[in-house]
N, C-alpha and C. Protein backbone atom coordinates (compact mmCIF):
# COMPACT_ATOMS: atom_id res chain seq x y z
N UNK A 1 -9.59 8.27 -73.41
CA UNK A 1 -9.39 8.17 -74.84
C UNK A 1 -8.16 9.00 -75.21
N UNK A 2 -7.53 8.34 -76.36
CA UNK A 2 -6.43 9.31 -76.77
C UNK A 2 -6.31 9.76 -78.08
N UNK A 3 -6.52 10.72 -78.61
CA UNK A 3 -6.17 11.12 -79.72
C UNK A 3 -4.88 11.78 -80.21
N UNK A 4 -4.46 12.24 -79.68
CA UNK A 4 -2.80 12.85 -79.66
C UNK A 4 -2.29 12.08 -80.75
N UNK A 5 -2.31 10.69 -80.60
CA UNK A 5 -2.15 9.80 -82.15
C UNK A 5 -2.80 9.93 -83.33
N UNK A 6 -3.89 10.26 -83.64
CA UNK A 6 -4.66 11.03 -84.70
C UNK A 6 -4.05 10.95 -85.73
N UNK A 7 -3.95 10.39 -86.79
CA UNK A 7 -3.45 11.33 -87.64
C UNK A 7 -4.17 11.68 -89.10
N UNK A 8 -4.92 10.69 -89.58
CA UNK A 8 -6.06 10.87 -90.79
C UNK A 8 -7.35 10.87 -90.24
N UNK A 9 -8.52 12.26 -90.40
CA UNK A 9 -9.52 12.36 -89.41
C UNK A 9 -10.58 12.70 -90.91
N UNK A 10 -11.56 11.89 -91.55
CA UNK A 10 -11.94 12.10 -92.98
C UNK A 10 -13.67 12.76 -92.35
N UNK A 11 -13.57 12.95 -91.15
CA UNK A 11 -15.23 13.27 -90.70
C UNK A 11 -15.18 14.86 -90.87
N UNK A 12 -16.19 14.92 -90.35
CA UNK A 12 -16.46 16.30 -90.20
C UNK A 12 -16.45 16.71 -88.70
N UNK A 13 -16.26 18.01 -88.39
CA UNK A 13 -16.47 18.66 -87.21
C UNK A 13 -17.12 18.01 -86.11
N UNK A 14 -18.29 18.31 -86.59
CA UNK A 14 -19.81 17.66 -85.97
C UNK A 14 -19.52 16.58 -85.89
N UNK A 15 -19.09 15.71 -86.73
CA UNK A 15 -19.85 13.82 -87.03
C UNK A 15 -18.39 13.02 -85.98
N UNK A 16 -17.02 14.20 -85.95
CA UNK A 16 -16.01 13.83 -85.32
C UNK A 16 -16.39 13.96 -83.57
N UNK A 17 -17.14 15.13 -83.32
CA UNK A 17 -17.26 15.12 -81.59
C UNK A 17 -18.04 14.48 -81.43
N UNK A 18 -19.14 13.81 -82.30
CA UNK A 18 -20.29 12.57 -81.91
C UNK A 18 -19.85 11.41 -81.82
N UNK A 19 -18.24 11.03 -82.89
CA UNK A 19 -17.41 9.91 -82.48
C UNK A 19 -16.81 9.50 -81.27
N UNK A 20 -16.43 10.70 -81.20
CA UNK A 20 -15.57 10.80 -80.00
C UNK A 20 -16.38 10.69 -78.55
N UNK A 21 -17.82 10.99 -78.13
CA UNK A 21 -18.63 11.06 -77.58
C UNK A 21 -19.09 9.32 -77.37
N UNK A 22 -19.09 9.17 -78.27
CA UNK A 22 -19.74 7.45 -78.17
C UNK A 22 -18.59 6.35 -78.00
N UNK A 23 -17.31 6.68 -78.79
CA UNK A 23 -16.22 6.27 -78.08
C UNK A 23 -16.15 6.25 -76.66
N UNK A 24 -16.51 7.41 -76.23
CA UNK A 24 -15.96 7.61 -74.72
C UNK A 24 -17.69 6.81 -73.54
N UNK A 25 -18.33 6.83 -74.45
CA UNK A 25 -19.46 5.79 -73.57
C UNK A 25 -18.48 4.25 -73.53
N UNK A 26 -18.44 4.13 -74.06
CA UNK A 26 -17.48 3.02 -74.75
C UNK A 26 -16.34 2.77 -73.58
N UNK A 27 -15.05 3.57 -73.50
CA UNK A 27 -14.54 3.71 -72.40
C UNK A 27 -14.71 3.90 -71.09
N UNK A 28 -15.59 4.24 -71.12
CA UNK A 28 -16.68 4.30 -69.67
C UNK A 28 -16.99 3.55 -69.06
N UNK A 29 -17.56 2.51 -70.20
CA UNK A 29 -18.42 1.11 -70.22
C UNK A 29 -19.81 1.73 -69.58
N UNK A 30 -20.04 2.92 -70.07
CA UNK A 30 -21.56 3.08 -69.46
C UNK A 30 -22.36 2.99 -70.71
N UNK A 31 -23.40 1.80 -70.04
CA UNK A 31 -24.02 0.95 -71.22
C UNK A 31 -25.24 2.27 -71.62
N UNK A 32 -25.95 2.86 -70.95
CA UNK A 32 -26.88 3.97 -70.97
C UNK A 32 -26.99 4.61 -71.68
N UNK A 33 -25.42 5.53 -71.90
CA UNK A 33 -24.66 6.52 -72.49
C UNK A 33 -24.54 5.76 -74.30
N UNK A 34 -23.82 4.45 -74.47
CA UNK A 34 -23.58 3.77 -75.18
C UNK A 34 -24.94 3.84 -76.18
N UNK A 35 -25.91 2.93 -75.58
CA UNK A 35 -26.90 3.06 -76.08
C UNK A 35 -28.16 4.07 -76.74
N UNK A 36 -27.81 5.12 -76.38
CA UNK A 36 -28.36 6.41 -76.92
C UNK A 36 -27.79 7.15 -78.33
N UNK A 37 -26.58 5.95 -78.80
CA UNK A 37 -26.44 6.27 -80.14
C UNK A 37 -26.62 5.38 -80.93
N UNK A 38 -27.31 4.28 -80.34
CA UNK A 38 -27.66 2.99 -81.46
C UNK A 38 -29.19 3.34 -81.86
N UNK A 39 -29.22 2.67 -82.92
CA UNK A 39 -30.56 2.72 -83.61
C UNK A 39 -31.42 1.30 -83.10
N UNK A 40 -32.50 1.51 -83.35
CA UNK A 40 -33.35 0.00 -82.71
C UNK A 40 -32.91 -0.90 -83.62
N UNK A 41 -32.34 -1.16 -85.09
CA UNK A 41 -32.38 -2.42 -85.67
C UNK A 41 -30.74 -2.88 -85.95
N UNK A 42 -29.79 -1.87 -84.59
CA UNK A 42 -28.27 -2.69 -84.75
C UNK A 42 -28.11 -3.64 -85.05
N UNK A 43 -26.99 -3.91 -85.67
CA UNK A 43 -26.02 -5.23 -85.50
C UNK A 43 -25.01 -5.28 -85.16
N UNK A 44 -24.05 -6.02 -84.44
CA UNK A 44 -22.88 -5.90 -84.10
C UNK A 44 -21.93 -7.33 -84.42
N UNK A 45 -21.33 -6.99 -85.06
CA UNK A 45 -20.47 -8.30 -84.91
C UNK A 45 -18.34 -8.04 -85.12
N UNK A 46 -18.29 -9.18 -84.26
CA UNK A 46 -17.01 -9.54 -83.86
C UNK A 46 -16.35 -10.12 -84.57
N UNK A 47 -15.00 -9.66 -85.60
CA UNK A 47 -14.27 -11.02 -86.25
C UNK A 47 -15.09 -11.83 -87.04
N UNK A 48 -15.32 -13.08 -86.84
CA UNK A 48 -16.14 -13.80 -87.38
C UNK A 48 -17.29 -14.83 -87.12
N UNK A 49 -17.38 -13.85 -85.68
CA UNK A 49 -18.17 -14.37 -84.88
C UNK A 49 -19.67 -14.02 -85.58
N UNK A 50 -20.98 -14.87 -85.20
CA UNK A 50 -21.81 -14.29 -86.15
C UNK A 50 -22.25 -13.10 -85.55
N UNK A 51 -23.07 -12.41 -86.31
CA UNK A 51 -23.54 -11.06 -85.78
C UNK A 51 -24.78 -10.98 -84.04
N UNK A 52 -24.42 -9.97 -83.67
CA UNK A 52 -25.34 -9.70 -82.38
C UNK A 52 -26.80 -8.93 -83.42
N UNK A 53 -27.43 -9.98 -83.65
CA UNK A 53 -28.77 -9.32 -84.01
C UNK A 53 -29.99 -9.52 -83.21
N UNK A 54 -31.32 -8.63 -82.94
CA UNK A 54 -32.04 -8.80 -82.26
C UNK A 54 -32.69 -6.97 -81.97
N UNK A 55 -31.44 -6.82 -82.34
CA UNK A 55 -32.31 -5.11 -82.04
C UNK A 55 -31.01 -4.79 -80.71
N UNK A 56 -31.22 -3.35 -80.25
CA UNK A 56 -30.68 -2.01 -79.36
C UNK A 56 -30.54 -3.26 -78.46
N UNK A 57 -31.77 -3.93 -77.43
CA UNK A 57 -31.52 -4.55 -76.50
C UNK A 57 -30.67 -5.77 -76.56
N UNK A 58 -30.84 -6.84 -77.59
CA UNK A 58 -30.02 -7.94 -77.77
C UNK A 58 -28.54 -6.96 -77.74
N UNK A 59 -28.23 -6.22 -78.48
CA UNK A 59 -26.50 -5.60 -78.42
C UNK A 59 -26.13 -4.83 -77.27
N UNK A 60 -27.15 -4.15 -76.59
CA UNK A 60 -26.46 -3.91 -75.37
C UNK A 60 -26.18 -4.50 -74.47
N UNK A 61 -27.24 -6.17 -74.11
CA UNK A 61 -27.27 -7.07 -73.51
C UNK A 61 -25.66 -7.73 -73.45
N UNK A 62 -25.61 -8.01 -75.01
CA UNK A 62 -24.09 -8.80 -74.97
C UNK A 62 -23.25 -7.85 -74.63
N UNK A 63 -23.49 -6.63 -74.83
CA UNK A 63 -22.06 -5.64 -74.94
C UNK A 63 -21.83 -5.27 -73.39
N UNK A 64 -22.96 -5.47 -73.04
CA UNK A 64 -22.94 -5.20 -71.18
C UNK A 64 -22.39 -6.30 -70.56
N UNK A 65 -22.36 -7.74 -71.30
CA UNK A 65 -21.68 -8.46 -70.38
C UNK A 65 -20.07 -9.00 -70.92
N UNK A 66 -19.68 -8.39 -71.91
CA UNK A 66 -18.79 -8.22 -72.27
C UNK A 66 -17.87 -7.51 -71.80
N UNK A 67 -18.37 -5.98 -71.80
CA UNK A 67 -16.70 -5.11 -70.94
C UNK A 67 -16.98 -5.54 -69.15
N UNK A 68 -17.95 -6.55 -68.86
CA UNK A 68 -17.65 -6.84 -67.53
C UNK A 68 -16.40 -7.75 -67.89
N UNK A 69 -15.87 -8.51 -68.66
CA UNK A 69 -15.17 -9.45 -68.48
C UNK A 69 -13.52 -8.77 -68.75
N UNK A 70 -13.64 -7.67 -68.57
CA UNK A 70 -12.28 -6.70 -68.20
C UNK A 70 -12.40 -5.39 -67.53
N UNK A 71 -11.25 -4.77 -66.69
CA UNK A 71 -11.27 -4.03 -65.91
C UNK A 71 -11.59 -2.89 -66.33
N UNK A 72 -10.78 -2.59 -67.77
CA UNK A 72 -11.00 -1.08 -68.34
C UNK A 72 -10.58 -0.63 -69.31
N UNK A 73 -10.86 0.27 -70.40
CA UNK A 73 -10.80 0.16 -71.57
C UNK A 73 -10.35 1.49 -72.08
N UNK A 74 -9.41 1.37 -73.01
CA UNK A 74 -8.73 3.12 -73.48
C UNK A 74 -8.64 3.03 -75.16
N UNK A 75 -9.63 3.55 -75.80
CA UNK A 75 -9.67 4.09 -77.38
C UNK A 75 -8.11 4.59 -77.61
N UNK A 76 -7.35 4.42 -78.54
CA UNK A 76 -6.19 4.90 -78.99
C UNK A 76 -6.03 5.36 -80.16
N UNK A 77 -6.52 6.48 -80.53
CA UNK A 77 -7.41 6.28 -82.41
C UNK A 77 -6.30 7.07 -83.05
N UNK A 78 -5.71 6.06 -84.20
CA UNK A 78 -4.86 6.74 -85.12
C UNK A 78 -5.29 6.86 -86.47
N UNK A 79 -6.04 6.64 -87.33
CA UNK A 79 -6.93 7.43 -88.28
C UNK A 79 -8.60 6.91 -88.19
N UNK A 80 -9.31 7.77 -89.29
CA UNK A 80 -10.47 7.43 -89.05
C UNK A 80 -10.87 8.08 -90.79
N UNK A 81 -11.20 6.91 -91.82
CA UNK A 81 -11.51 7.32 -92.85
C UNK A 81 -12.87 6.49 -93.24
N UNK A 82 -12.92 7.72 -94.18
CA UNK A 82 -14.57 7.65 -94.90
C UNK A 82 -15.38 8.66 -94.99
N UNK A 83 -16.70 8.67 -94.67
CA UNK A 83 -17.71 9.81 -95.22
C UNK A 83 -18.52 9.75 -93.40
N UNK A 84 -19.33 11.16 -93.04
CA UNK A 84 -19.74 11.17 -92.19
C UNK A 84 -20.67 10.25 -91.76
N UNK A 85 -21.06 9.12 -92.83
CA UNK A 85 -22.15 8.03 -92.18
C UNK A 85 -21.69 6.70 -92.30
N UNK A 86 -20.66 6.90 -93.31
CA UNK A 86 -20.08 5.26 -93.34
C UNK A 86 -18.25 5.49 -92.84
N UNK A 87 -17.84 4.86 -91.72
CA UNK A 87 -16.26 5.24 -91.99
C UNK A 87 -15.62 4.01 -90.97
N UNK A 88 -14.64 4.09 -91.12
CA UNK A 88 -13.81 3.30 -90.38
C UNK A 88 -12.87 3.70 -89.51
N UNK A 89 -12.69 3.31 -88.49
CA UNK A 89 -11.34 3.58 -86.95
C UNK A 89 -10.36 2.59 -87.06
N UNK A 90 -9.11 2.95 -87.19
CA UNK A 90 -7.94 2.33 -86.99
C UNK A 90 -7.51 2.76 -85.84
N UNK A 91 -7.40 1.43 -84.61
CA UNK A 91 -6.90 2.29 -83.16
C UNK A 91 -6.16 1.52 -83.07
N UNK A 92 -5.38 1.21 -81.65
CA UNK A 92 -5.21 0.92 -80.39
C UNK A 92 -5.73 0.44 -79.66
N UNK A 93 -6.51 -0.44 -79.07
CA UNK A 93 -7.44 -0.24 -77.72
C UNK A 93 -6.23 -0.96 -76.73
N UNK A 94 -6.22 -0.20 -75.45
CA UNK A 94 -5.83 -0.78 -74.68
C UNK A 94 -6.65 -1.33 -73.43
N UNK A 95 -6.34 -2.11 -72.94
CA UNK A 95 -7.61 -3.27 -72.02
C UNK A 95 -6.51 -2.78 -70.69
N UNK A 96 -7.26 -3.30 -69.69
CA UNK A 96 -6.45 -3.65 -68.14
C UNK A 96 -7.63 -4.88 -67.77
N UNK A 97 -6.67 -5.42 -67.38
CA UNK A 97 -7.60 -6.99 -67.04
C UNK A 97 -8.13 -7.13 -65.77
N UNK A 98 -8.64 -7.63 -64.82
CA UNK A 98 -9.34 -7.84 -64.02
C UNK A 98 -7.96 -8.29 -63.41
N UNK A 99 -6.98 -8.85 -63.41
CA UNK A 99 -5.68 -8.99 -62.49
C UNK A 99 -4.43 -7.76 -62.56
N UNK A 100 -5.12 -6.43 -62.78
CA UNK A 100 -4.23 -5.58 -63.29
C UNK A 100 -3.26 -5.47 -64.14
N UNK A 101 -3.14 -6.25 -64.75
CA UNK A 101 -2.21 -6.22 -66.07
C UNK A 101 -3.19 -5.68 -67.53
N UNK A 102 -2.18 -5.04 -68.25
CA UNK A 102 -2.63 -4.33 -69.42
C UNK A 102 -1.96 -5.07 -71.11
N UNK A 103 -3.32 -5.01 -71.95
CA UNK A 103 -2.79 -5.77 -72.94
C UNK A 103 -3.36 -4.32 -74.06
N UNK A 104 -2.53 -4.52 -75.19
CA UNK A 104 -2.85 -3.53 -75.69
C UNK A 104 -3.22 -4.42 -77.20
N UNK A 105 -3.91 -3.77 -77.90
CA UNK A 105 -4.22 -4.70 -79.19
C UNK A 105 -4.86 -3.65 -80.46
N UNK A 106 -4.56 -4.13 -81.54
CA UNK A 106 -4.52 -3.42 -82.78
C UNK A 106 -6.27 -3.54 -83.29
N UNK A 107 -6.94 -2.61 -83.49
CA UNK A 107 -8.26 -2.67 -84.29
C UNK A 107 -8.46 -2.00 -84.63
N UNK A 108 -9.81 -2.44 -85.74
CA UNK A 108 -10.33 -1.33 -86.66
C UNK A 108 -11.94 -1.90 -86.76
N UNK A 109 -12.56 -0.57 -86.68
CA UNK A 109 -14.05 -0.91 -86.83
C UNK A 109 -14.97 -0.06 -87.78
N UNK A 110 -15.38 -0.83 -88.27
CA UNK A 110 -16.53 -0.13 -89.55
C UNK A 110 -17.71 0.21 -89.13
N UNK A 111 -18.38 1.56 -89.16
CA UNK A 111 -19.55 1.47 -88.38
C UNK A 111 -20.52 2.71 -89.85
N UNK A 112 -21.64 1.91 -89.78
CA UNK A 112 -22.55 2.62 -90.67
C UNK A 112 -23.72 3.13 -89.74
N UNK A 113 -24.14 4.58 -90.28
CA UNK A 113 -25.12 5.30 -89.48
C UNK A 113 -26.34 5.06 -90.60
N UNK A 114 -27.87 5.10 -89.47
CA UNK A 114 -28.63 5.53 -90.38
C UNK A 114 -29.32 6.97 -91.02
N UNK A 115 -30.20 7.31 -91.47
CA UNK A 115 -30.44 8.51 -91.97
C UNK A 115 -30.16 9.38 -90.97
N UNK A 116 -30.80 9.12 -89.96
CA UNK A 116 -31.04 9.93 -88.44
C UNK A 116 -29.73 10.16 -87.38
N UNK A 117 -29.21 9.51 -87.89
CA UNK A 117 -27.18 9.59 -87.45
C UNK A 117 -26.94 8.87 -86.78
N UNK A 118 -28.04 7.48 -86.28
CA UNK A 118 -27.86 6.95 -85.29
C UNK A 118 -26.79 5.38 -85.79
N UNK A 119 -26.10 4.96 -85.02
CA UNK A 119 -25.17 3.63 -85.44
C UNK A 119 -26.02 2.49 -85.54
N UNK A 120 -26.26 1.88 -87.02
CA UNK A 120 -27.16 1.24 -87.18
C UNK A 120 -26.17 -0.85 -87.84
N UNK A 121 -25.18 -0.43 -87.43
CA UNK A 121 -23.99 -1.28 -88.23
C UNK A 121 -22.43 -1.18 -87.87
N UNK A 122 -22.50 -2.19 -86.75
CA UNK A 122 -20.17 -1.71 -86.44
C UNK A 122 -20.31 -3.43 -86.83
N UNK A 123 -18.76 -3.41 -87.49
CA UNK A 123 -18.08 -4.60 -87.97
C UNK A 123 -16.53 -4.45 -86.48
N UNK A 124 -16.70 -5.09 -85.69
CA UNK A 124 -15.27 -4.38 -85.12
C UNK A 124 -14.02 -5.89 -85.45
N UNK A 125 -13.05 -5.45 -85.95
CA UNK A 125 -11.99 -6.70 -85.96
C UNK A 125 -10.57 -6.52 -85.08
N UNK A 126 -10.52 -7.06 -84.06
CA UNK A 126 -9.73 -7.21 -82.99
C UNK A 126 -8.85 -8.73 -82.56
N UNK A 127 -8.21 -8.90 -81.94
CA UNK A 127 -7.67 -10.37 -81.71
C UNK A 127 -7.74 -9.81 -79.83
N UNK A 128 -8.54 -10.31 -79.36
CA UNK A 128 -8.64 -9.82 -77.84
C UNK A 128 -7.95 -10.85 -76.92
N UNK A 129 -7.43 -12.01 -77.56
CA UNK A 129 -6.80 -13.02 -77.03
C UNK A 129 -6.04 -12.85 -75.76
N UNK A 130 -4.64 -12.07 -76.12
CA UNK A 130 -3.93 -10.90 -75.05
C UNK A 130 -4.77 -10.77 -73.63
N UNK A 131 -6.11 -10.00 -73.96
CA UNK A 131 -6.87 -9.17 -72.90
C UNK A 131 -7.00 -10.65 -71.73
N UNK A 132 -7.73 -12.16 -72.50
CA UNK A 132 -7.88 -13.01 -71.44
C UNK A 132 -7.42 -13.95 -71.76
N UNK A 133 -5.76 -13.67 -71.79
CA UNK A 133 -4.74 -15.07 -71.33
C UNK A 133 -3.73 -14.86 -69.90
């Protein structure tokens, strides 16, 4: 993960190293890790794809067979605004593809926590096209 680009950070202390923590499950692609900050009644959805609903297991299910379909994944986060339970990431992500080549692509994701801090709501909007052409 890179933050060095950083530059609007609207969280708090705390709510920022728990970002950064689940980001980096994220980069990992360790689904385990990932999953220990979702709440049982997630949703996830892509663009305008419809939502991953079903609960913790339906979203880790897809999300597990998803970063199989690339080599590896790098957070690039250049602001992050809002309030400690509702906020948004403007990154970077950069991909490496399963033929070693690297695509890099512009996103931003909205993610709402519930009472308990757990991620109960990401909107992520990406064009991943790049990653598998």
């Amino acid at each position: 993960m890179i933050i060095d680009n950083l530059r609007i950070n609207q969280l708090s202390t705390q709510a920022y190293e728990r970002y950064l923590a689940y980001l980096q499950a994220m980069d990992d692609r360790d689904i385990e890790a990932y999953g220990q900050f979702l709440a049982d009644n997630i949703t996830v959805q892509f663009n305008n794809d419809t939502p991953i609903q079903g609960g913790k297991e339906a979203v880790l299910q897809g999300l597990g067979q998803y970063w199989q379909s690339f080599a590896g994944l790098e957070h690039d986060l250049t602001n992050i605004y809002g309030s400690d339970r509702n906020y948004v990431l403007e990154a970077l992500n950069h991909y490496v593809r399963h033929d070693g080549q690297k695509a890099t692509v512009h996103a931003v994701a909205f993610t709402d926590l519930n009472e308990t801090g757990q991620v109960e709501s990401v909107r992520v909007y990406q064009d991943v096209s790049p990653v598998f052409a």
